[in-house]
N, C-alpha and C. Protein backbone atom coordinates (compact mmCIF):
# COMPACT_ATOMS: atom_id res chain seq x y z
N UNK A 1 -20.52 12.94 -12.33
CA UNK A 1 -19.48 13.14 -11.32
C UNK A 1 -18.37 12.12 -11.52
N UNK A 2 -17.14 12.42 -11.78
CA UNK A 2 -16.22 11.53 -11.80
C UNK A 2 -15.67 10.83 -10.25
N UNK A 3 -15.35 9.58 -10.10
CA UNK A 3 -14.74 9.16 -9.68
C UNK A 3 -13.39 9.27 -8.85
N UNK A 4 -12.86 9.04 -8.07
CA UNK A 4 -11.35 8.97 -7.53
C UNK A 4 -10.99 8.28 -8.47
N UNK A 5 -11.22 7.53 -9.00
CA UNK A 5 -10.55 6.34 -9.80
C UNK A 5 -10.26 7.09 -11.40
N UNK A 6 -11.44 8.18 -11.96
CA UNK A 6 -11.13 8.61 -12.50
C UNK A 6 -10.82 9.38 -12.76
N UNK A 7 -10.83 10.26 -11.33
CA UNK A 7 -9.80 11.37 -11.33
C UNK A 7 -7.79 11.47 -11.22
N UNK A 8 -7.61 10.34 -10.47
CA UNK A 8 -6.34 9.95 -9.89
C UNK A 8 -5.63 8.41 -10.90
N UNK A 9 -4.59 8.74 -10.48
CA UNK A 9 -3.89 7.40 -11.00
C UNK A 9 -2.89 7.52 -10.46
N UNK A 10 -2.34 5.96 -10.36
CA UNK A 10 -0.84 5.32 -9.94
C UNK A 10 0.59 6.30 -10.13
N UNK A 11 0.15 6.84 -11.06
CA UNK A 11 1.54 8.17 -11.53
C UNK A 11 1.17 9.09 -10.44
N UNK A 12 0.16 9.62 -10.59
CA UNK A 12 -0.38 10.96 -9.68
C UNK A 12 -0.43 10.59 -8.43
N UNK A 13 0.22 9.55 -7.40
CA UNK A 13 -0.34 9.25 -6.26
C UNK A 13 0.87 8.59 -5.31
N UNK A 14 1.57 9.81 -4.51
CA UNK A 14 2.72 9.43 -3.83
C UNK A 14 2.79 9.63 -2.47
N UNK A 15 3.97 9.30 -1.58
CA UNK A 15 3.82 9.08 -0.36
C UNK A 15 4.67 10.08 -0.22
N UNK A 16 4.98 10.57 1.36
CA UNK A 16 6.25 11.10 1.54
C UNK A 16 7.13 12.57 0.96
N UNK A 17 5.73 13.10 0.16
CA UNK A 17 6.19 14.38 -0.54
C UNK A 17 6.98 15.43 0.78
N UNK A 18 8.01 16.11 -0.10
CA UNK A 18 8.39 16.83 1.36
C UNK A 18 8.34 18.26 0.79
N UNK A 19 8.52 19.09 1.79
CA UNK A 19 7.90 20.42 1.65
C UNK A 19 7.17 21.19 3.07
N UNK A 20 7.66 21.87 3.53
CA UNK A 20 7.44 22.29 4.88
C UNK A 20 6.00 23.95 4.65
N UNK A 21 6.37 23.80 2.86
CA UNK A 21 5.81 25.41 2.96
C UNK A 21 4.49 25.06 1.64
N UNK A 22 3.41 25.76 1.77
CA UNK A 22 2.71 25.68 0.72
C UNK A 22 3.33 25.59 -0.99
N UNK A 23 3.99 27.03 -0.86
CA UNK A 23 4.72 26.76 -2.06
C UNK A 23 6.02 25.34 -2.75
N UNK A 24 6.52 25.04 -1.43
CA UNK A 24 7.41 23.69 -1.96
C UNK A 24 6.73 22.61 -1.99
N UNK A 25 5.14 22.41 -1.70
CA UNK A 25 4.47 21.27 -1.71
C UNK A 25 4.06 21.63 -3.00
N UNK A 26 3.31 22.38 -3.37
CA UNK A 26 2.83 23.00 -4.75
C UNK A 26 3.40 22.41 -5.85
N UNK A 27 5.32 22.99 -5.25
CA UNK A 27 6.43 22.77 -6.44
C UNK A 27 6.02 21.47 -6.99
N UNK A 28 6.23 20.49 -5.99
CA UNK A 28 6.78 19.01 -5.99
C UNK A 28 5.15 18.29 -6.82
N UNK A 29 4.24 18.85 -6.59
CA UNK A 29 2.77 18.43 -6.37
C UNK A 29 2.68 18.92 -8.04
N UNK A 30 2.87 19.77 -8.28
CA UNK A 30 2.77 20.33 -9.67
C UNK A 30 4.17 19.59 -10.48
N UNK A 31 5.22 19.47 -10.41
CA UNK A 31 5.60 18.42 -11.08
C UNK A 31 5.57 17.15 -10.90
N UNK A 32 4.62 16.46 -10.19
CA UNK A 32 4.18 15.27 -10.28
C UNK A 32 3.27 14.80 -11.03
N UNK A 33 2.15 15.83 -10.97
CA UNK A 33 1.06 15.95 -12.67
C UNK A 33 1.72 16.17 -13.39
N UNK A 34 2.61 17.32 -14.32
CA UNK A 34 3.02 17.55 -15.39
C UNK A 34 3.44 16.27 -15.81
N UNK A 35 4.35 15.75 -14.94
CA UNK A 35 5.46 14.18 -15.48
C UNK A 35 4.54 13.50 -16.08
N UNK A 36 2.90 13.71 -15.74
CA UNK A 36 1.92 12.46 -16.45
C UNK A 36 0.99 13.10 -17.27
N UNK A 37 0.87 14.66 -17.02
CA UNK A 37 0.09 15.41 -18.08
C UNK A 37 1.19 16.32 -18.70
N UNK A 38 2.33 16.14 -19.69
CA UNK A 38 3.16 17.06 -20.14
C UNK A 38 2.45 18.59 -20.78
N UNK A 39 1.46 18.31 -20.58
CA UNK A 39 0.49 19.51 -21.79
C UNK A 39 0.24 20.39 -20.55
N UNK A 40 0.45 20.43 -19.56
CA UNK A 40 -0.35 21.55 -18.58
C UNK A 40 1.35 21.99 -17.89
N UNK A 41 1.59 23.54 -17.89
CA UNK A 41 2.77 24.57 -17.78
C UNK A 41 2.99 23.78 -15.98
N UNK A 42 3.73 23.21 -15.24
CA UNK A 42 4.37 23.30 -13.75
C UNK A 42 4.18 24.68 -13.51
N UNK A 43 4.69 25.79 -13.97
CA UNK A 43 4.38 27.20 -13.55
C UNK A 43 3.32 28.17 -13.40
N UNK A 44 2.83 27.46 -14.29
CA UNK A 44 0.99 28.04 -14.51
C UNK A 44 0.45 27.70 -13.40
N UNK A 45 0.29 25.83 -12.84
CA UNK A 45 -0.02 25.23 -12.30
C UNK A 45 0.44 25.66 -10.61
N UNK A 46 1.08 25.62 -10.77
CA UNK A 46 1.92 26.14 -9.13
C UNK A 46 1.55 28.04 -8.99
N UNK A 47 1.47 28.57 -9.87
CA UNK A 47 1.14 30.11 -9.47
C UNK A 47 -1.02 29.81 -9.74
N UNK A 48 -1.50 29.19 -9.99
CA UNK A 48 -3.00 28.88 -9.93
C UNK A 48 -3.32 28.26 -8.51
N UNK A 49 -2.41 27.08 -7.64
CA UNK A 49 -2.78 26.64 -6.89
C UNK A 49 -2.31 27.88 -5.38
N UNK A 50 -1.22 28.47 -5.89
CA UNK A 50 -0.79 29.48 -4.67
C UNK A 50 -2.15 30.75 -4.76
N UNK A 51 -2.34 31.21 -6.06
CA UNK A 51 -3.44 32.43 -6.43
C UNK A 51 -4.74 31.91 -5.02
N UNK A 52 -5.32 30.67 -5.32
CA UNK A 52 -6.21 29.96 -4.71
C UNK A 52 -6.08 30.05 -3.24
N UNK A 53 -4.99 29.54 -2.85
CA UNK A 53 -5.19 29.68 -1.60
C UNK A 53 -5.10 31.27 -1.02
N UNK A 54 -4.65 31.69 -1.53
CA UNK A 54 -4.63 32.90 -0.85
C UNK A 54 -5.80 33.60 -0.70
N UNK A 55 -7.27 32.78 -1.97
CA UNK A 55 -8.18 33.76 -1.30
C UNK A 55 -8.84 32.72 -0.13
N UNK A 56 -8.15 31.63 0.17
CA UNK A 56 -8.99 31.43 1.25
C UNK A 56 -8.04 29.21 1.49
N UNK A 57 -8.00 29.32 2.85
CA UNK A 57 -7.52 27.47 3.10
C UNK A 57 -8.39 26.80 2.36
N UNK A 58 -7.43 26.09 2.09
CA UNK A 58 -7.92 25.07 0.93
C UNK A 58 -8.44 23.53 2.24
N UNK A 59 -7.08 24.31 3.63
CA UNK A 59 -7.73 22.77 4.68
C UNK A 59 -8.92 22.26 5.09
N UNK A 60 -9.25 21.06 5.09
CA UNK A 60 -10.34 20.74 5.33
C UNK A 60 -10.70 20.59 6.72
N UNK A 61 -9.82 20.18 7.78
CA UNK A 61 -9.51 19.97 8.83
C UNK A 61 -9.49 17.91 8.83
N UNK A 62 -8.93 17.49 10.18
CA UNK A 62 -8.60 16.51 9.94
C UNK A 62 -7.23 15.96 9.22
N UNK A 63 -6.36 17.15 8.93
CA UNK A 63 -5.05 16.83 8.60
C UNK A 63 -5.16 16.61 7.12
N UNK A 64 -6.34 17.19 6.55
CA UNK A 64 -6.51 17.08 4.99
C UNK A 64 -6.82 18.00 4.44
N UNK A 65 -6.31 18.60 2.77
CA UNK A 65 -6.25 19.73 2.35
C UNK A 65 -6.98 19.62 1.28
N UNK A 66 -7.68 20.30 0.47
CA UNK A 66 -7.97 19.98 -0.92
C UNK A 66 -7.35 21.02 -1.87
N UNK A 67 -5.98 21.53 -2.14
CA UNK A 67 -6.05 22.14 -3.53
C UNK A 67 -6.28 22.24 -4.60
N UNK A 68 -6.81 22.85 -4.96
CA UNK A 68 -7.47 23.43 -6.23
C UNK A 68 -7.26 24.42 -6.92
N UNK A 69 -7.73 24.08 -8.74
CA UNK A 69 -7.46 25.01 -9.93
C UNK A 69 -7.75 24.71 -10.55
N UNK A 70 -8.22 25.96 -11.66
CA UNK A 70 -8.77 25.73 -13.00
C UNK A 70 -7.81 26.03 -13.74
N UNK A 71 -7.81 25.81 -14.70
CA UNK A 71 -6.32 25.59 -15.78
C UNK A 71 -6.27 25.49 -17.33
N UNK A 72 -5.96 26.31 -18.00
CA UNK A 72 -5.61 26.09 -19.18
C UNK A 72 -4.43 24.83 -19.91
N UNK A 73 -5.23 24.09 -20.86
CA UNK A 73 -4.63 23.23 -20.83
C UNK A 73 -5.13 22.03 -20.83
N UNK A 74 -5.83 22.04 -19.57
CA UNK A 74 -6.15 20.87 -18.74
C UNK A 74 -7.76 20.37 -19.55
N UNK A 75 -7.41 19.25 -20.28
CA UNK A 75 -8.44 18.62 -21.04
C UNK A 75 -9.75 17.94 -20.25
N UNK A 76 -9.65 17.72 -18.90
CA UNK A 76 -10.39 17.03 -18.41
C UNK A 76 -10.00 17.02 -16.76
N UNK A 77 -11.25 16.77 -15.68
CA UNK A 77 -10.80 17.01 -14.61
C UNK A 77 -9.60 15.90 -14.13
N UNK A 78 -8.52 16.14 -13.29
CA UNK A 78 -7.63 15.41 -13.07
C UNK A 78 -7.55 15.44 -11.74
N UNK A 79 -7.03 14.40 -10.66
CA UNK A 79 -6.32 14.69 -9.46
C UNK A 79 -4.73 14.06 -8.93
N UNK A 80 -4.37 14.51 -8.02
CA UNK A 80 -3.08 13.83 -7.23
C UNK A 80 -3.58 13.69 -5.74
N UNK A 81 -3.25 12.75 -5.73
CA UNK A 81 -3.45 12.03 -4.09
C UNK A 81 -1.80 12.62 -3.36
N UNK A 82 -1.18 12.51 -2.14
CA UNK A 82 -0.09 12.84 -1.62
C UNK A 82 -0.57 12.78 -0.28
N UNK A 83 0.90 12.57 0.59
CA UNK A 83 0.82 12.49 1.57
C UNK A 83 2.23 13.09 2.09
N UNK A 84 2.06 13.64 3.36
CA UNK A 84 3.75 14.78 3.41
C UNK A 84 4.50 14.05 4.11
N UNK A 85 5.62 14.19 4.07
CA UNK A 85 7.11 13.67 5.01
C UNK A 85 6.61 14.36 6.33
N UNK A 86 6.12 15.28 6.66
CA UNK A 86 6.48 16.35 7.57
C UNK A 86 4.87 17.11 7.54
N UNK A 87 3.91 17.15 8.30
CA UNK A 87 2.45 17.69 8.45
C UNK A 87 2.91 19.18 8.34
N UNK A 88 2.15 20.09 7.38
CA UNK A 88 2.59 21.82 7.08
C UNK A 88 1.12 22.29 7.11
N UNK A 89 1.46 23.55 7.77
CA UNK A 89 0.20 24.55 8.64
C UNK A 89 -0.34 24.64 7.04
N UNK A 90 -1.81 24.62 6.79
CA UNK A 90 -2.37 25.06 5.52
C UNK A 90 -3.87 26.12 6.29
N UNK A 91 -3.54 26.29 7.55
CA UNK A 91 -4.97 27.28 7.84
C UNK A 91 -5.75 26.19 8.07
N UNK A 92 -5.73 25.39 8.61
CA UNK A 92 -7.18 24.38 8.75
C UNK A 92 -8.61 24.98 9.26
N UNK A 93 -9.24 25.06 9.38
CA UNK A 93 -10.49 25.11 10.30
C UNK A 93 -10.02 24.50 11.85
N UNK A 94 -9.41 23.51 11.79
CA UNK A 94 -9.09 22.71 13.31
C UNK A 94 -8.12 22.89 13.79
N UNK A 95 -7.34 23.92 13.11
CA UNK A 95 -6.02 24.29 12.97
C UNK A 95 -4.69 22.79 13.33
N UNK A 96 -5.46 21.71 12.88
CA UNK A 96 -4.12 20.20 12.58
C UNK A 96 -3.66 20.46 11.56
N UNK A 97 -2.40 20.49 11.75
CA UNK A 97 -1.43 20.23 10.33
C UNK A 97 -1.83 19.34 9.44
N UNK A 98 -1.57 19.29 7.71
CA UNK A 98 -2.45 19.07 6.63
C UNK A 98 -0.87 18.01 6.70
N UNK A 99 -1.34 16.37 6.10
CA UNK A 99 -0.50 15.61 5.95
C UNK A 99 -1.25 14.80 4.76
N UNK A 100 -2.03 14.77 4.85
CA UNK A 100 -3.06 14.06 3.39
C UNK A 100 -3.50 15.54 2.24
N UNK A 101 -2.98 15.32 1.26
CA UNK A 101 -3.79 16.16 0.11
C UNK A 101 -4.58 15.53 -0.93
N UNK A 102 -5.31 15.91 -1.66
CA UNK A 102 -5.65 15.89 -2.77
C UNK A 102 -5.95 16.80 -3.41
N UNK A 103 -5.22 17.04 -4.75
CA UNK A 103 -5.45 17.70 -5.41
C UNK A 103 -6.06 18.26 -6.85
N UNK A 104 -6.75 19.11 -6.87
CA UNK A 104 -7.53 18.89 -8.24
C UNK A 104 -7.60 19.89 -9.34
N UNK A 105 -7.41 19.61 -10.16
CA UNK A 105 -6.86 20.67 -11.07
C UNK A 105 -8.15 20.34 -12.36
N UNK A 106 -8.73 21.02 -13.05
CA UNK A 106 -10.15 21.39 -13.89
C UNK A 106 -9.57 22.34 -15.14
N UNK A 107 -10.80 22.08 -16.37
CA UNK A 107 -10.04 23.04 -16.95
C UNK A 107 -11.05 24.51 -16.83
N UNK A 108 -10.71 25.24 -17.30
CA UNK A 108 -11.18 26.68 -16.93
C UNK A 108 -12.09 26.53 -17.06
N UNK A 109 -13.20 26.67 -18.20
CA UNK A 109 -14.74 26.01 -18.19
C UNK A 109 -15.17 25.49 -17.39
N UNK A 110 -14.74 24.38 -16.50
CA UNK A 110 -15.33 23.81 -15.79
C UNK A 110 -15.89 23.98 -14.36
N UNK A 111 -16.51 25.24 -14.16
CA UNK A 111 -17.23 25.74 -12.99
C UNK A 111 -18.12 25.06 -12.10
N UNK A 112 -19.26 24.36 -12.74
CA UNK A 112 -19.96 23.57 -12.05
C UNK A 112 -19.26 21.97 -11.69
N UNK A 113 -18.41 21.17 -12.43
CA UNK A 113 -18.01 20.25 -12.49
C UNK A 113 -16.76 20.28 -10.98
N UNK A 114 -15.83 21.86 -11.51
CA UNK A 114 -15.18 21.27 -10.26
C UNK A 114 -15.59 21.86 -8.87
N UNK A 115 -17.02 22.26 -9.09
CA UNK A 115 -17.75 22.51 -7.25
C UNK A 115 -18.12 21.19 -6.90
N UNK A 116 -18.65 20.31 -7.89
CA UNK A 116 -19.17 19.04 -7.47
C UNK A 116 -18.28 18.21 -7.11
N UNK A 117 -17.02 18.24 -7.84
CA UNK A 117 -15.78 17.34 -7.14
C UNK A 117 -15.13 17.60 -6.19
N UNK A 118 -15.24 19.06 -6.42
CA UNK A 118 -14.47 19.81 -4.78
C UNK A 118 -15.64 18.64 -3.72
N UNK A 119 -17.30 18.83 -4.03
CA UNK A 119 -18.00 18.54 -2.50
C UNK A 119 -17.23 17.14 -2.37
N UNK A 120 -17.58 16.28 -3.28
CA UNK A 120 -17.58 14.82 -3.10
C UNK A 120 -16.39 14.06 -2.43
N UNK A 121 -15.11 14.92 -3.18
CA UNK A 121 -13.80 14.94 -2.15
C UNK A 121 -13.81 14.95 -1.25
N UNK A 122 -14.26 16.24 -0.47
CA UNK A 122 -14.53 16.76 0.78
C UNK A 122 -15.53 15.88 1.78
N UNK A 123 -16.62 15.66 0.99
CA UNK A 123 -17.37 14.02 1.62
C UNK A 123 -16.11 13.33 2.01
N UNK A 124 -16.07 12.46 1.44
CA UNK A 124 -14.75 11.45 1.48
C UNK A 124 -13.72 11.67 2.27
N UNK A 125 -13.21 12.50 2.42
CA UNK A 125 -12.11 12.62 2.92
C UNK A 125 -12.60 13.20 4.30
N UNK A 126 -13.76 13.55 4.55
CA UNK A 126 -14.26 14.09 6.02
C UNK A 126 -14.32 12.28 7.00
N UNK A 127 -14.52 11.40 6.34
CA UNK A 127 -14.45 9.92 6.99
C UNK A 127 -13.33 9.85 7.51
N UNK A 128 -13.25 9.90 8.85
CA UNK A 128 -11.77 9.26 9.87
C UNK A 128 -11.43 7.93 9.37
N UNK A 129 -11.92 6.70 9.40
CA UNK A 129 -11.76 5.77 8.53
C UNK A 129 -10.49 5.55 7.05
N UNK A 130 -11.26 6.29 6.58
CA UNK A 130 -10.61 6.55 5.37
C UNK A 130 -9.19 7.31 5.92
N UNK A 131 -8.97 7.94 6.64
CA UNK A 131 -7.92 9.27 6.44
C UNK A 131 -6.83 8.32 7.41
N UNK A 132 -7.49 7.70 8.37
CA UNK A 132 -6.42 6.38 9.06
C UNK A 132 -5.75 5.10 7.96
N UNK A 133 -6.94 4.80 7.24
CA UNK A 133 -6.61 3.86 6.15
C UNK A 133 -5.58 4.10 5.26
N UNK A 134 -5.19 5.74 4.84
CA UNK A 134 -4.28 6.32 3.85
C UNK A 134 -2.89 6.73 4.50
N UNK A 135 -2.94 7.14 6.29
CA UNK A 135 -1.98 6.92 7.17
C UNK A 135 -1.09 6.03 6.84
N UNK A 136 -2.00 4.88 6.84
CA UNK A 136 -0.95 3.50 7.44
C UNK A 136 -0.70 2.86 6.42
N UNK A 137 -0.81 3.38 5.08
CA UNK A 137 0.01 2.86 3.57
C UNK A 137 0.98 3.09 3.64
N UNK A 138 2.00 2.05 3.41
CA UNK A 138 3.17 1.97 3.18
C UNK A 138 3.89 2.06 2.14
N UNK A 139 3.28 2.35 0.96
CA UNK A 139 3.55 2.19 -0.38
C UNK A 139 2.87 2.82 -1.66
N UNK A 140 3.01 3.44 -2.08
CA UNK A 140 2.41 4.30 -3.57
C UNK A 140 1.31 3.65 -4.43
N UNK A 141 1.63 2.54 -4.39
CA UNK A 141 0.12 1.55 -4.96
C UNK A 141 -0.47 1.42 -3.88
N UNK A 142 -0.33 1.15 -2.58
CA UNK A 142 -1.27 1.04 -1.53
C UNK A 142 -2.20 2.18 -1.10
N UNK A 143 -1.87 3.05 -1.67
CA UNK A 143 -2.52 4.68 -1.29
C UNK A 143 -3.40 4.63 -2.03
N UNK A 144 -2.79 4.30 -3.44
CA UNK A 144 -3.97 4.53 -4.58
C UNK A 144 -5.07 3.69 -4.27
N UNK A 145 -4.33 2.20 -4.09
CA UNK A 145 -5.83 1.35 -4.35
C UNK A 145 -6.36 1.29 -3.52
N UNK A 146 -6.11 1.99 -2.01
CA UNK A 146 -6.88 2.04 -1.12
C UNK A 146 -8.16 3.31 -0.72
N UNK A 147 -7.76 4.33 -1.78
CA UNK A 147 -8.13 5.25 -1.60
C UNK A 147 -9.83 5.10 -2.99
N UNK A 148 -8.99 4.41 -4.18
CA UNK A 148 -10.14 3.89 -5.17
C UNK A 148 -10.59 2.93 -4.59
N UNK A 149 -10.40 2.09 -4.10
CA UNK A 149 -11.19 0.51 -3.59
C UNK A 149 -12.09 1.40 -2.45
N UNK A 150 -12.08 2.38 -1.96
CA UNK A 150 -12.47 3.31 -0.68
C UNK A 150 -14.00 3.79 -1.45
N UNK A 151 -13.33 4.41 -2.21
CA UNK A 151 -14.30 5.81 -3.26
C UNK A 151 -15.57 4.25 -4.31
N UNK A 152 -15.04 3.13 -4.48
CA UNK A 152 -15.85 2.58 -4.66
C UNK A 152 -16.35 2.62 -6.66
């Protein structure tokens, strides 16, 4: 099972994304990986994470989302941490607006690998603790290392 630490990095991990609609979070969210994985299509990536949700919320409830995709391309499992300018309806279970994401992108093969990262995420990010702790970062390295210093 990989890690936050080795799923995410300092590139992949921003504050303040804006985007009111699934698809303009997607946009922004999908060229924020590409900028650090040039090998995986923004378009591929953004029509895989929209395909996904549509068969079902990706929200976790608690104001946290997990998107997800499998992907051509994609050499190894990867994630992006984010947090929104503006909380956007993603279908929660609790129906709270989604303001924390993470996102995880797998490569196609990887069936069993990304159910196990989907759970472990979803662990994690179900901790109030944690989801207050990533609130009150003020800063793009503070997200990250609070979120890896978290995941342990």
């Amino acid at each position: 099972m990989e890690t936050l630490k080795e799923l995410l990095s300092p590139a992949r991990t921003q504050r303040g994304v804006k985007g009111t609609s699934k698809k303009a979070i997607f946009e922004e969210v999908a060229a924020l990986v590409a900028a650090d994985h040039p090998e995986l299509d923004v378009g591929d990536l953004i029509g895989k994470l929209l395909a996904r949700e549509k068969l079902g919320s990706t929200g976790l409830g608690g104001g946290v989302a997990i998107p997800h995709c499998r992907l051509a391309n994609c050499a190894e499992p990867l994630g992006a941490l984010v947090t929104l300018g503006e909380p956007a309806d993603f279908d929660a279970p609790d129906d709270t607006p989604v303001d924390l994401l993470v996102v995880l992108v797998v490569p196609e093969e990887a069936h069993q690998d990304h159910l196990d990262i989907l759970a472990s995420i979803a662990r994690l990010f179900s901790q109030a603790p944690l989801r207050a702790a990533l609130r009150a970062c003020e800063s793009n390295r503070a997200l990250y290392d609070t979120v890896v210093g978290w995941d342990g």
